[in-house]
Protein backbone atom coordinates (compact mmCIF):
# COMPACT_ATOMS: atom_id res chain seq x y z
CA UNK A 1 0.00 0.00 0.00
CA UNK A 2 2.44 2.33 0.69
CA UNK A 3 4.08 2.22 -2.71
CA UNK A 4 1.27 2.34 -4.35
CA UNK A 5 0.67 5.53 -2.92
CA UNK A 6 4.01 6.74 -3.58
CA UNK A 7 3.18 5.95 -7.29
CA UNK A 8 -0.11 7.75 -7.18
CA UNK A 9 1.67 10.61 -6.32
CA UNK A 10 4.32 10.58 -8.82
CA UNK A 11 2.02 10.04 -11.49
CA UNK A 12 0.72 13.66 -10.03
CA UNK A 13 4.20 14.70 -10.80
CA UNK A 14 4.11 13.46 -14.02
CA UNK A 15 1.40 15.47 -14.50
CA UNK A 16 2.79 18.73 -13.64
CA UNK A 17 5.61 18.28 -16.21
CA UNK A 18 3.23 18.74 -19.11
CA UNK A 19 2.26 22.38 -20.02
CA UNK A 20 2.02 24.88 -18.50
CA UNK A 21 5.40 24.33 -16.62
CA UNK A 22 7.10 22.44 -19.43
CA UNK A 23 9.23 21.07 -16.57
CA UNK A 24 10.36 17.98 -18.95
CA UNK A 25 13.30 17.16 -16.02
CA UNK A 26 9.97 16.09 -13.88
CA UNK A 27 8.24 13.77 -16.83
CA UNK A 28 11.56 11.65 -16.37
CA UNK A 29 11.98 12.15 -12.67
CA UNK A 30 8.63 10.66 -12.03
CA UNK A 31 9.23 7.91 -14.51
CA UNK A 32 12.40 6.70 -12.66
CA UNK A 33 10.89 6.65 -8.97
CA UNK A 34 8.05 4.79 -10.84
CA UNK A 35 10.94 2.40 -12.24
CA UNK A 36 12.37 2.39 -9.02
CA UNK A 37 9.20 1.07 -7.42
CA UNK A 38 8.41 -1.66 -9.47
CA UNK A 39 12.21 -2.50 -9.38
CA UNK A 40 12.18 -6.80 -8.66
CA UNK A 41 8.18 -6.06 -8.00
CA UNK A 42 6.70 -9.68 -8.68
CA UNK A 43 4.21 -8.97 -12.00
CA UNK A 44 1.03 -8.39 -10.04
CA UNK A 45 2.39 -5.41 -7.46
CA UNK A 46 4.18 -3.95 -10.50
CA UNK A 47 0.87 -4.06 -12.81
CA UNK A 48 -0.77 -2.14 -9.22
CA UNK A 49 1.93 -0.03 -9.38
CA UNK A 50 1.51 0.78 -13.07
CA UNK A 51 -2.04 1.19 -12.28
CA UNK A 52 -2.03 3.72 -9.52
CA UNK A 53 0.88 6.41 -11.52
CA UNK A 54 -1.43 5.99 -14.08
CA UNK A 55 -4.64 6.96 -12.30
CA UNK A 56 -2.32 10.04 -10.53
CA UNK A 57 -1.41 11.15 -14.15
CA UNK A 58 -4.79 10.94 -15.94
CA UNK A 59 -7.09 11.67 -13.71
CA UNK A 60 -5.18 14.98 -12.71
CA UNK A 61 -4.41 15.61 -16.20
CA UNK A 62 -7.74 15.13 -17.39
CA UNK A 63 -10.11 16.55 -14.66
CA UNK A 64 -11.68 19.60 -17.14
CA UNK A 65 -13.44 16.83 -18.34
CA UNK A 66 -15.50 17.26 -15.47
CA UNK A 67 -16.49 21.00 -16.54
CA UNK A 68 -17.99 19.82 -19.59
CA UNK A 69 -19.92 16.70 -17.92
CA UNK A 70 -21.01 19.03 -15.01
CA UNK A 71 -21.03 22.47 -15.65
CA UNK A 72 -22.47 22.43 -19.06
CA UNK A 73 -23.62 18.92 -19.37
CA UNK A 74 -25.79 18.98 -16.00
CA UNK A 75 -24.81 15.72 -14.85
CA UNK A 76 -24.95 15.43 -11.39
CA UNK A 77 -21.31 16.45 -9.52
CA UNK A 78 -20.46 12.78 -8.35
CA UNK A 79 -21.26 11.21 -10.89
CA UNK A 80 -19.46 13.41 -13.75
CA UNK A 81 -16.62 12.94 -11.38
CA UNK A 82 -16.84 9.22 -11.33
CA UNK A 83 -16.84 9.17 -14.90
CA UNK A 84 -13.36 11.09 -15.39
CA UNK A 85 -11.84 8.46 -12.70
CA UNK A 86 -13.27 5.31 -14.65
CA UNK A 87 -12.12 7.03 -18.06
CA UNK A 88 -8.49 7.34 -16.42
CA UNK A 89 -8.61 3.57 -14.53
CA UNK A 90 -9.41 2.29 -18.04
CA UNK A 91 -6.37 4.47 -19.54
CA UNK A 92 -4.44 3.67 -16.81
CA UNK A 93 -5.00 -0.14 -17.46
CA UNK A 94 -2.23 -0.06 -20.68
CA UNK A 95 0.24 1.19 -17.77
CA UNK A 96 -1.06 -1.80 -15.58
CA UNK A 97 -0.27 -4.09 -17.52
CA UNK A 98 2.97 -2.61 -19.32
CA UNK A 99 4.38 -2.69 -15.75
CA UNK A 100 3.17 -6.20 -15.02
CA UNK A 101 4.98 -7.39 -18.75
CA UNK A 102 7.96 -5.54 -17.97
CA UNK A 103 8.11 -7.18 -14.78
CA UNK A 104 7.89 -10.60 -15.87
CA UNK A 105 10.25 -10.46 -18.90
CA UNK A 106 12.78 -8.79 -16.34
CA UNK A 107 12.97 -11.91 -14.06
CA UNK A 108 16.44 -12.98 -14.27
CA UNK A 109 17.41 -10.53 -16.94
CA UNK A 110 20.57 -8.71 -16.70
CA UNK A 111 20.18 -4.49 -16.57
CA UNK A 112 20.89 -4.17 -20.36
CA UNK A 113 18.05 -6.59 -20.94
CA UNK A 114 16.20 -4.89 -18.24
CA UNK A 115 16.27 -1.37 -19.66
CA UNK A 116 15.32 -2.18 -22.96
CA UNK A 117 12.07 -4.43 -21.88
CA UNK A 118 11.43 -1.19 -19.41
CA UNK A 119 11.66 0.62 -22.46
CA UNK A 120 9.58 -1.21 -24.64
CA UNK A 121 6.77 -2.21 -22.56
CA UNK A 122 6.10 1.86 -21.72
CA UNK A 123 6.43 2.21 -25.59
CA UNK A 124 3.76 -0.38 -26.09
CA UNK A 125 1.27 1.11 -23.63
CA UNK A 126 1.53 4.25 -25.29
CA UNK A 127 1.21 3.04 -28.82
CA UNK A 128 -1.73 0.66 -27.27
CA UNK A 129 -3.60 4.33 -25.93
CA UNK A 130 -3.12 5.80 -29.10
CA UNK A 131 -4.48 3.31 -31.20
CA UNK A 132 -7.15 1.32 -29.37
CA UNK A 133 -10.97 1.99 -29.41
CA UNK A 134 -10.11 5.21 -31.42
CA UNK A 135 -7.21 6.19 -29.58
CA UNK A 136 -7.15 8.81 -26.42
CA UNK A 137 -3.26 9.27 -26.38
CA UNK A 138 -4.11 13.31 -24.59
CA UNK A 139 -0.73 13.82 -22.73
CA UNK A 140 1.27 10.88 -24.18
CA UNK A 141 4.53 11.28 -22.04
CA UNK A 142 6.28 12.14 -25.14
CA UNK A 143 4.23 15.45 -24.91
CA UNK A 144 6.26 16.38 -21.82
CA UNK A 145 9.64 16.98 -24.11
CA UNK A 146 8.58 19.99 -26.59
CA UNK A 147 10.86 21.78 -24.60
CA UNK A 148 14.44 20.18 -23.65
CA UNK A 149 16.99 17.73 -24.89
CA UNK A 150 14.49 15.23 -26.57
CA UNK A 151 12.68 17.90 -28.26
CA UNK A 152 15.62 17.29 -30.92
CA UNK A 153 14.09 13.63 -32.00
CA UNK A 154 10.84 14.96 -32.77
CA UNK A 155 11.63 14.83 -36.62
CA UNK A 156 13.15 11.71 -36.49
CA UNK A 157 10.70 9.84 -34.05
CA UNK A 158 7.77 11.51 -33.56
CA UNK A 159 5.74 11.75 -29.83
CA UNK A 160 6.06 7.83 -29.34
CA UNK A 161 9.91 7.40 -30.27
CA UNK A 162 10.01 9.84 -27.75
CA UNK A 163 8.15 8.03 -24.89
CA UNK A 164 10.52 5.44 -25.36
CA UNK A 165 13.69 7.83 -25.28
CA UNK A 166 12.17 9.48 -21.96
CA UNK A 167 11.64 5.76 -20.68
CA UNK A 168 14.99 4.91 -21.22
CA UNK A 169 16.50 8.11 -19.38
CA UNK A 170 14.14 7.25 -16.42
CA UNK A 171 15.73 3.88 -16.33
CA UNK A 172 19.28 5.22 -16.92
CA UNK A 173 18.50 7.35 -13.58
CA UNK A 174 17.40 3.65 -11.62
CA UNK A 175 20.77 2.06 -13.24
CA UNK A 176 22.93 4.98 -12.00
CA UNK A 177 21.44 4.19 -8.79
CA UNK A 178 22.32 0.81 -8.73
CA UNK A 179 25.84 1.87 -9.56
CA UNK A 180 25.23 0.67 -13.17
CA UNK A 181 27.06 3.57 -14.34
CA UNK A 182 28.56 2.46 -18.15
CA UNK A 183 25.24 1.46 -18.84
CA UNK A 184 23.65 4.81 -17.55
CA UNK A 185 25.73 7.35 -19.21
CA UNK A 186 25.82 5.51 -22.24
CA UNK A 187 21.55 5.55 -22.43
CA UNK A 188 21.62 9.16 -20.92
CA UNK A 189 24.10 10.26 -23.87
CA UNK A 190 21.92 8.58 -26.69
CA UNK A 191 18.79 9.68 -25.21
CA UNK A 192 20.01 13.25 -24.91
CA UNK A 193 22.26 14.12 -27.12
CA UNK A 194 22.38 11.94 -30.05
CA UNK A 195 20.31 13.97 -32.49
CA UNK A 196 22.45 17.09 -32.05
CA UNK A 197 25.35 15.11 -34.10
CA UNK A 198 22.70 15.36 -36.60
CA UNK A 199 21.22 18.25 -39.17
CA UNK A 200 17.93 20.00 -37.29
CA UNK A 201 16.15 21.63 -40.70
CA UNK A 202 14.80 19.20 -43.02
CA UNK A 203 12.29 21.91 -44.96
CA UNK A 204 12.98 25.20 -46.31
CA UNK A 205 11.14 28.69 -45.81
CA UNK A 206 8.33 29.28 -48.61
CA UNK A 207 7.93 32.78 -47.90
CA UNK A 208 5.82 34.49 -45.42
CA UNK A 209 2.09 34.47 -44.21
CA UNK A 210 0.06 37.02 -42.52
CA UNK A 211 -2.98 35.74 -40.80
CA UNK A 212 -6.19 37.14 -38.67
CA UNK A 213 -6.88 34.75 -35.96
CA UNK A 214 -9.94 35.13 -33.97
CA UNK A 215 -11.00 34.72 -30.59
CA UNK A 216 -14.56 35.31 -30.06
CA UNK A 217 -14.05 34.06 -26.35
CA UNK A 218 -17.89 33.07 -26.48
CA UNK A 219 -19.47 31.29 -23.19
CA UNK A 220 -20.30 27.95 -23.90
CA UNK A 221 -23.45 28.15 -22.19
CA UNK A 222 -24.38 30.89 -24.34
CA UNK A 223 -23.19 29.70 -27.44
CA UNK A 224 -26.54 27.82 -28.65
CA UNK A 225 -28.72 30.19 -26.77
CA UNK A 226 -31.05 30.59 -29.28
CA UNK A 227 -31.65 34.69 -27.87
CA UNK A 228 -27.96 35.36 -28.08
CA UNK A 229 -27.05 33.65 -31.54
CA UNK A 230 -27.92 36.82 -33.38
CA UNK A 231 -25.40 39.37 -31.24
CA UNK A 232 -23.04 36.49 -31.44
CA UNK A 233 -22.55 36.26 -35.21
CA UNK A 234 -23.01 40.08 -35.29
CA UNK A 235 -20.12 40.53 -33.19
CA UNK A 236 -18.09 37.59 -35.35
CA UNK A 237 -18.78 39.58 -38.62
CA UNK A 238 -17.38 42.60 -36.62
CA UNK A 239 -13.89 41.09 -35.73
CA UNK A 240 -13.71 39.62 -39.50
CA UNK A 241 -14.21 42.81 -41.28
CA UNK A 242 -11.71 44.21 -39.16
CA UNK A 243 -8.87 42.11 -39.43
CA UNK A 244 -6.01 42.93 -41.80
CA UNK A 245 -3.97 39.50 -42.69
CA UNK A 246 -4.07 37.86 -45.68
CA UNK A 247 -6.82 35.27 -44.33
CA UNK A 248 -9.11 35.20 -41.83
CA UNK A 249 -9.49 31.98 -39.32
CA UNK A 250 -11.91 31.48 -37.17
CA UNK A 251 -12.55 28.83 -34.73
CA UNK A 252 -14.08 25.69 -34.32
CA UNK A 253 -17.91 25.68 -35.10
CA UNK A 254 -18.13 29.65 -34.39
CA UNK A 255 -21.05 29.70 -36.48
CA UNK A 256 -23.17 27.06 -34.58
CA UNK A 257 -26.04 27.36 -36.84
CA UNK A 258 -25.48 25.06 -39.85
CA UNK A 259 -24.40 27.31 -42.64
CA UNK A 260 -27.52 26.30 -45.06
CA UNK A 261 -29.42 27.68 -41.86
CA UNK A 262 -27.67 31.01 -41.63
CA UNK A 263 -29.86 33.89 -42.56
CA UNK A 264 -29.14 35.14 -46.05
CA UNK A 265 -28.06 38.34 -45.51
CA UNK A 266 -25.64 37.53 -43.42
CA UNK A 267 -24.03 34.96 -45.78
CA UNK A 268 -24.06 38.08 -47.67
CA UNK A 269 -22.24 40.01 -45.58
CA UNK A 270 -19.29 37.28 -44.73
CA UNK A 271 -19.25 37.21 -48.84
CA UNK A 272 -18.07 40.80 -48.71
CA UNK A 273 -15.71 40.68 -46.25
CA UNK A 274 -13.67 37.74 -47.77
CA UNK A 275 -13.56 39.88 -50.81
CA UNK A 276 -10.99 41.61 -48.83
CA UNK A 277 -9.21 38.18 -48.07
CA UNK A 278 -10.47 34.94 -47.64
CA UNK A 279 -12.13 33.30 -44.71
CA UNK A 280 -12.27 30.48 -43.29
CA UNK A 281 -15.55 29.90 -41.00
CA UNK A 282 -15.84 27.53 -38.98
CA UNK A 283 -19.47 25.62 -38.93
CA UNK A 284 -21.58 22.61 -39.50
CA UNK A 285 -22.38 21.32 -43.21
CA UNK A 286 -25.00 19.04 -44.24
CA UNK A 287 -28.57 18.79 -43.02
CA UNK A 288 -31.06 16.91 -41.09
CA UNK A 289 -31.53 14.14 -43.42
CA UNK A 290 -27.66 13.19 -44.28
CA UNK A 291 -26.37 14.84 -41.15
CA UNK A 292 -23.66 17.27 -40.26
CA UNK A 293 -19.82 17.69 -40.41
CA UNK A 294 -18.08 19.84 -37.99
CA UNK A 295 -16.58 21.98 -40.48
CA UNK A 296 -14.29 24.87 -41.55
CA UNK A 297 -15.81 26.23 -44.90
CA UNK A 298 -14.14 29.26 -47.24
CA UNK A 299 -15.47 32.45 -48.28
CA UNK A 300 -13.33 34.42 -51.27
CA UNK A 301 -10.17 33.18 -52.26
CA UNK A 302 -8.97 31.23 -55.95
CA UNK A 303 -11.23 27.93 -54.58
CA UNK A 304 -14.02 26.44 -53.38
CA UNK A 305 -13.65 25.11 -50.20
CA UNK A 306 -14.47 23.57 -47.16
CA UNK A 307 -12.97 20.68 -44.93
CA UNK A 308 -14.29 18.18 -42.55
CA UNK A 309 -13.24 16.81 -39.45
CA UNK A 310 -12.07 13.37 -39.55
CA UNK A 311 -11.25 12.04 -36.56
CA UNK A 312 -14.15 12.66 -34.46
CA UNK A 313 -14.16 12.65 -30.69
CA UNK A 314 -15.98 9.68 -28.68
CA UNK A 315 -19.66 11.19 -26.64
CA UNK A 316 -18.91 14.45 -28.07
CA UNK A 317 -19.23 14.12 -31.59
CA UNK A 318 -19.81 10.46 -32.49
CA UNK A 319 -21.81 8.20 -29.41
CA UNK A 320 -19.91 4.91 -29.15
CA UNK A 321 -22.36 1.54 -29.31
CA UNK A 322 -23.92 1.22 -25.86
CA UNK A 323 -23.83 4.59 -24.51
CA UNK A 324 -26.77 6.84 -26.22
CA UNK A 325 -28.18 7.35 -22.72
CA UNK A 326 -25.17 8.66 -21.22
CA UNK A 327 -24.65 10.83 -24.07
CA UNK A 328 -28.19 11.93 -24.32
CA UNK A 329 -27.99 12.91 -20.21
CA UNK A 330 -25.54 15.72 -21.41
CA UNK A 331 -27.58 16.87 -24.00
CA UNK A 332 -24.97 18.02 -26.61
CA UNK A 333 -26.00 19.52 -29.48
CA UNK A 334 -25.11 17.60 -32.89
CA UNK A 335 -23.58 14.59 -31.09
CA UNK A 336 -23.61 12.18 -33.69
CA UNK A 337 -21.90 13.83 -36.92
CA UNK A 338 -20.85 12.58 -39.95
CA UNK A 339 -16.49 12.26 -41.01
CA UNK A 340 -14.84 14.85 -43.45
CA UNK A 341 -13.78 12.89 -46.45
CA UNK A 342 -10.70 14.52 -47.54
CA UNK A 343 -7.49 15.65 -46.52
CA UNK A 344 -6.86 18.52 -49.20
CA UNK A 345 -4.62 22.10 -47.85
CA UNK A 346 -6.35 25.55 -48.43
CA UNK A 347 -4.12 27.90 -50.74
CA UNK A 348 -3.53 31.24 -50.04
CA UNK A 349 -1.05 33.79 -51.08
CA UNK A 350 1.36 31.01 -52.13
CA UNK A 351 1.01 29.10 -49.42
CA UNK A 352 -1.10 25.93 -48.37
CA UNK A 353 -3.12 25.45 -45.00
CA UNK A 354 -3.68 22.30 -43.78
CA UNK A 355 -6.71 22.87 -41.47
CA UNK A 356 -7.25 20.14 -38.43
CA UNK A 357 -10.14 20.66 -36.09
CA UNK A 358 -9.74 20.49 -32.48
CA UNK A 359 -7.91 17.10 -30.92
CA UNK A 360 -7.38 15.98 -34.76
CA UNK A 361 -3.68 17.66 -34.15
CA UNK A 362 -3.03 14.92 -31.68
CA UNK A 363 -3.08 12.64 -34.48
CA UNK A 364 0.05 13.16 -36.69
CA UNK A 365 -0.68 9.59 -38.76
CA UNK A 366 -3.85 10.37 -39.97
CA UNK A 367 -2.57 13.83 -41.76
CA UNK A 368 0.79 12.71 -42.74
CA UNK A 369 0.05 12.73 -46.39
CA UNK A 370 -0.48 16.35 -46.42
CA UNK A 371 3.09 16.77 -45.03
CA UNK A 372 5.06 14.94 -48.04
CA UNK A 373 5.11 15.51 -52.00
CA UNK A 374 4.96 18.59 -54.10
CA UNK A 375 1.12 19.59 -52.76
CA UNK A 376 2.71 19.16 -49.44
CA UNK A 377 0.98 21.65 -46.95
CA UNK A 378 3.31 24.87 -45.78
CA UNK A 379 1.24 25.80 -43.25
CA UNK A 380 -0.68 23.67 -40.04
CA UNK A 381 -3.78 25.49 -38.60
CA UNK A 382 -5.90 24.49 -35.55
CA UNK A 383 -9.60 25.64 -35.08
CA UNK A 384 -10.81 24.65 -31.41
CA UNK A 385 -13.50 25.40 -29.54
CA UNK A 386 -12.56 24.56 -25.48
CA UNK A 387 -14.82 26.54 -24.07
CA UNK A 388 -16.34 23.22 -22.71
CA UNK A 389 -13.91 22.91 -20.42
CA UNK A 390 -12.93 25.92 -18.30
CA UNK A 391 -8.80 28.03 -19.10
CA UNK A 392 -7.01 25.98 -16.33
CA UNK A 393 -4.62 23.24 -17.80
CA UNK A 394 -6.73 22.08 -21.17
CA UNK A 395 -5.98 25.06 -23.24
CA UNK A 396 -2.22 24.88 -22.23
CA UNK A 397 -1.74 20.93 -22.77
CA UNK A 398 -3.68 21.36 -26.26
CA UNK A 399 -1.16 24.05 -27.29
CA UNK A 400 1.40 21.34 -26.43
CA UNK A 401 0.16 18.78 -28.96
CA UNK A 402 0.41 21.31 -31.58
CA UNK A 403 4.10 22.31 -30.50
CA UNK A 404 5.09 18.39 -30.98
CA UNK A 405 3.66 18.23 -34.29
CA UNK A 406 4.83 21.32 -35.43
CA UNK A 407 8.49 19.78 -34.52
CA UNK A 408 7.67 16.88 -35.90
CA UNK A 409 6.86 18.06 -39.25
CA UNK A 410 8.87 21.20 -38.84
CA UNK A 411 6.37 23.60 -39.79
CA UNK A 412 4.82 26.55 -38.52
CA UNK A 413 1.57 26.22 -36.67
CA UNK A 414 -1.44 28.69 -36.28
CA UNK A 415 -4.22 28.14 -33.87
CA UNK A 416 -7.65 30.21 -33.89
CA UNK A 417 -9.93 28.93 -30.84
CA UNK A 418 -12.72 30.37 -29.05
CA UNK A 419 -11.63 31.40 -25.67
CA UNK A 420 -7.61 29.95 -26.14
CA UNK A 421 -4.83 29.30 -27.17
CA UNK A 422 -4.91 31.71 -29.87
CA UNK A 423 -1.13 31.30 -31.16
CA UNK A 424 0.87 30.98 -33.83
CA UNK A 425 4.48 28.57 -33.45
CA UNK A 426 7.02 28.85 -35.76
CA UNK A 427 8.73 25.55 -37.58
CA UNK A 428 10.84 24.17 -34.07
CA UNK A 429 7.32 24.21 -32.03
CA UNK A 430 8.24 27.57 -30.26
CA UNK A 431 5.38 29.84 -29.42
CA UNK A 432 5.77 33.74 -31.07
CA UNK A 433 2.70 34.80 -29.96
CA UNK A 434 -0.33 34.27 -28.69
CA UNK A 435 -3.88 36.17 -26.99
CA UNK A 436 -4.56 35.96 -23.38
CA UNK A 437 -7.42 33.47 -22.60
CA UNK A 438 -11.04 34.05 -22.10
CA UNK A 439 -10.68 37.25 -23.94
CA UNK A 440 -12.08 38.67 -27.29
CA UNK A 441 -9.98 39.79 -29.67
CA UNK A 442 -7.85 38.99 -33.01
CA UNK A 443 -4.06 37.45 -33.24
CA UNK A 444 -2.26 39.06 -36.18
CA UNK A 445 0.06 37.00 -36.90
CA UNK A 446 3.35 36.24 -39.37
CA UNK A 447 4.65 33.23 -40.22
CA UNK A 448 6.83 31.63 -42.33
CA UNK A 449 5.73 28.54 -44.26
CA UNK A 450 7.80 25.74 -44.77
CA UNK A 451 8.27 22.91 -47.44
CA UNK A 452 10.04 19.90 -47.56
CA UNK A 453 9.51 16.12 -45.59
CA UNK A 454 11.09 15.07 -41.88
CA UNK A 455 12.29 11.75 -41.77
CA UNK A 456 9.49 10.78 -39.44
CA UNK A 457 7.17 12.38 -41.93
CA UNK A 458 8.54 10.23 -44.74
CA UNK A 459 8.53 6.82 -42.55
CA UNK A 460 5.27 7.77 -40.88
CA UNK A 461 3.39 7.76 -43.93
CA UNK A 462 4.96 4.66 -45.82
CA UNK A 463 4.79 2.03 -42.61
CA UNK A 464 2.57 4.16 -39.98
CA UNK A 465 3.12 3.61 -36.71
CA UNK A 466 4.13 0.11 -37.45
CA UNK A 467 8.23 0.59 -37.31
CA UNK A 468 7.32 1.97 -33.37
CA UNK A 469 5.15 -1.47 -32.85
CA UNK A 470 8.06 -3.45 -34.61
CA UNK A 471 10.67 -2.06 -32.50
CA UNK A 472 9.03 -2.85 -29.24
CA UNK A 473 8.44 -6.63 -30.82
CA UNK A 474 11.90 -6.95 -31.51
CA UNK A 475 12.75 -6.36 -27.87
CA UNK A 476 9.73 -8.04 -26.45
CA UNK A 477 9.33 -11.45 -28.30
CA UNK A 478 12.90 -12.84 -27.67
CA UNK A 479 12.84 -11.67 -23.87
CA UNK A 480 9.67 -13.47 -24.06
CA UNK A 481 11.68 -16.76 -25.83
CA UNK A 482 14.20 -16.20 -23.05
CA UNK A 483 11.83 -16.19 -20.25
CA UNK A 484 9.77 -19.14 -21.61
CA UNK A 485 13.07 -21.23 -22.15
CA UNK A 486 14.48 -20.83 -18.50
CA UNK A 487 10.97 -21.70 -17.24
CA UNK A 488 11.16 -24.90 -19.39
CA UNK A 489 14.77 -25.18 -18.15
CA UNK A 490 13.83 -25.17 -14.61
């Protein structure tokens, strides 16, 4: 009991090393005393181990949800808090049973052995949460290094590789411990500082950008208030005829009503604004009969437009089998949409926007294509709405994800949201500005697009994710041929 505890609370610390502190040193600090723990742990006490860091981590890191069940949702206050803590036991089950793996391959292992099955197994439950039932991989411990000596394998190994790297430092630390020191500083020195032996800019600049990114900052429980639409989109055409980039983002679903709903003359008047410079709105396509798409639509520009989320988020916008009634309790409005069904940039003033809506940035395999070939997008944007839940911790972690993939891909990202983060990153993930939260008002912003492929850009979108899941079966089948063969040999 009392290490689980002490896990509990260092998956708390884990949490804290995610934005806003960026305090990557902590992300691998709580990693090793986690290590440390389980340490010789028989398989069971390590998988409760694994279990209660994991429960620290996610349900700290993940308690907004609560706003949105609570707050706006009007489920009742214990029970939208038992929801978040059976959403993180069930996340925290991959660490579970990572920890009980790793501790049963380790059994009579030597350290090098040791480290790399330690390595592997956290590798596999975060591949495992980012694929599974949809995939929820929302502070992935590879998020933790956007900032710091890791940050540098982001174009070679994306978020996961990363995990892995930050795993093996973590061990490194228990080894050094141990007094395992050629094997620690020789992990700590690959870990760290390999990728600096190596070229950082794999693109090249494509000119620059200036965009109008708007924050409406719109309550949430005022946004579908049928007596406050009107002043709402007022005050949206407002900050669009205003701005003065070369495009105009808004955010996520800022025009709630579906478009083919919106009064005429108002469709009108968005017309003659993006005669100035094109806009992209963000609403709801489709109607009653074929449903809608959460959507981001032009106005003006060389094209006809409009893109579609894809990857749709579970009880918000698509009800998973079973669960109509708990979805239903919340009563949130269009929660059952239809998918986008293409991937296509916007181009604008010889550049090429690659929009993603909301948590789709969290998702760099599903837009990969858009990052390689001659079409290749210059430009990432992000639409969000997160009013749902509250300024404290969700707005700041979000801005993370896009930091990681803007590394990743090295290109610059731009973010319009409702009520935050408003920013704009350049190509190595760093933010160059950005609006307060919950506040109205509109980001202009330069950037400075980017062409040209990563190599984790170029083997993400041959192989997927499927060199990460190799590499963790190369380590993890022959320990398990090891472990089976001295059972058999005993």
């Amino acid at each position: 009991m009392p290490k689980a505890l002490a896990a509990l609370l260092l998956g708390l610390l884990h949490t804290a090393a995610f934005a806003p502190t960026y305090a990557w040193w902590a992300q691998i600090l709580a990693l090793a005393g986690l290590a440390w723990l389980a340490l010789d742990a028989p398989p069971r006490r390590a998988a409760v181990l694994g279990l209660s860091f994991g429960l620290g981590w996610l349900s700290s890191g993940l308690w907004w949800l609560h706003i949105s069940m609570h707050q706006f949702g009007h489920i009742p206050w214990l029970l939208a808090a038992l929801a978040v803590l059976l959403l993180a036991l069930f996340l925290a089950s991959y660490y579970a049973a990572a920890l009980g793996l790793a501790a049963w391959l380790s059994r009579g292992s030597g350290w090098g052995w040791r480290m790399a099955i330690w390595s592997a197994c956290w590798a596999l439950a975060e591949l495992a949460r980012a694929t599974f039932f949809g995939g929820f991989p929302w502070i992935a411990s590879g998020y933790a290094h956007t900032a710091g000596p890791l940050a540098a394998w982001a174009p070679w190994l994306g978020v996961y590789g990363i995990s892995a790297l930050a795993a093996l430092m973590a061990f490194s630390l228990v080894a050094a411990g141990k007094k395992q020191w050629r094997l620690a500083v020789l992990s700590l020195n690959l870990a760290a500082f390999g990728p600096f032996l190596l070229p950082h800019d794999f693109t090249v600049s494509t000119g620059s950008l200036n965009a109008s990114l708007l924050q409406p900052n719109v309550p949430q429980d005022q946004k579908f208030d049928q007596a406050l639409i009107d002043a709402n989109l007022d005050q949206l055409a407002q900050q669009i005829e205003a701005a003065r980039g070369q495009v105009v983002i808004t955010p996520e679903s800022v025009a709630p009503v579906p478009v083919a709903y919106l009064q005429g003359e108002y469709v009108q008047r968005l017309d003659a604004a993006a005669r100035q410079r094109p806009l992209l709105l963000g609403t709801f396509l489709g109607d009653d009969t074929s449903g809608f798409t959460n959507s981001l639509l032009a106005f003006g520009g060389d094209q006809a437009y409009d893109y579609g989320k894809r990857h749709l988020l579970p009880f918000g916008e698509f009800i998973p089998y079973g669960f109509h009634w708990f979805v239903k309790l919340m009563g949130i409005p269009m929660d059952d949409q239809m998918r986008g069904q293409h991937q296509q940039a916007f181009a604008v003033a010889g550049q090429r926007l690659r929009p993603l809506i909301c948590y789709e940035d969290l998702f760099g395999e599903d837009f990969v294509a858009s990052m390689n070939g001659p079409d290749a997008a210059t430009v990432l944007v992000n639409v969000s709405n997160l009013a749902w839940f509250g300024t404290r911790m969700v707005q700041d972690q979000h801005l993370q994800f896009s930091q990681m993939r803007a590394l990743e891909f090295q290109r610059p990202f731009i973010r319009a949201t409702n009520t935050g983060a408003t920013a704009a990153l350049n190509h190595r993930g760093e933010v160059t500005a950005r609006l307060a939260p919950a506040t109205r008002g509109v980001l202009e912003v330069t950037v400075e697009g980017r062409s040209g492929s990563t190599p984790y850009a170029r083997w993400l979108q041959a192989w997927g994710l499927a060199p990460l899941w190799a590499a963790v079966a190369l380590v993890l089948l022959p320990a398990a041929w090891a472990r089976r063969r001295a059972k058999l040999a005993s």
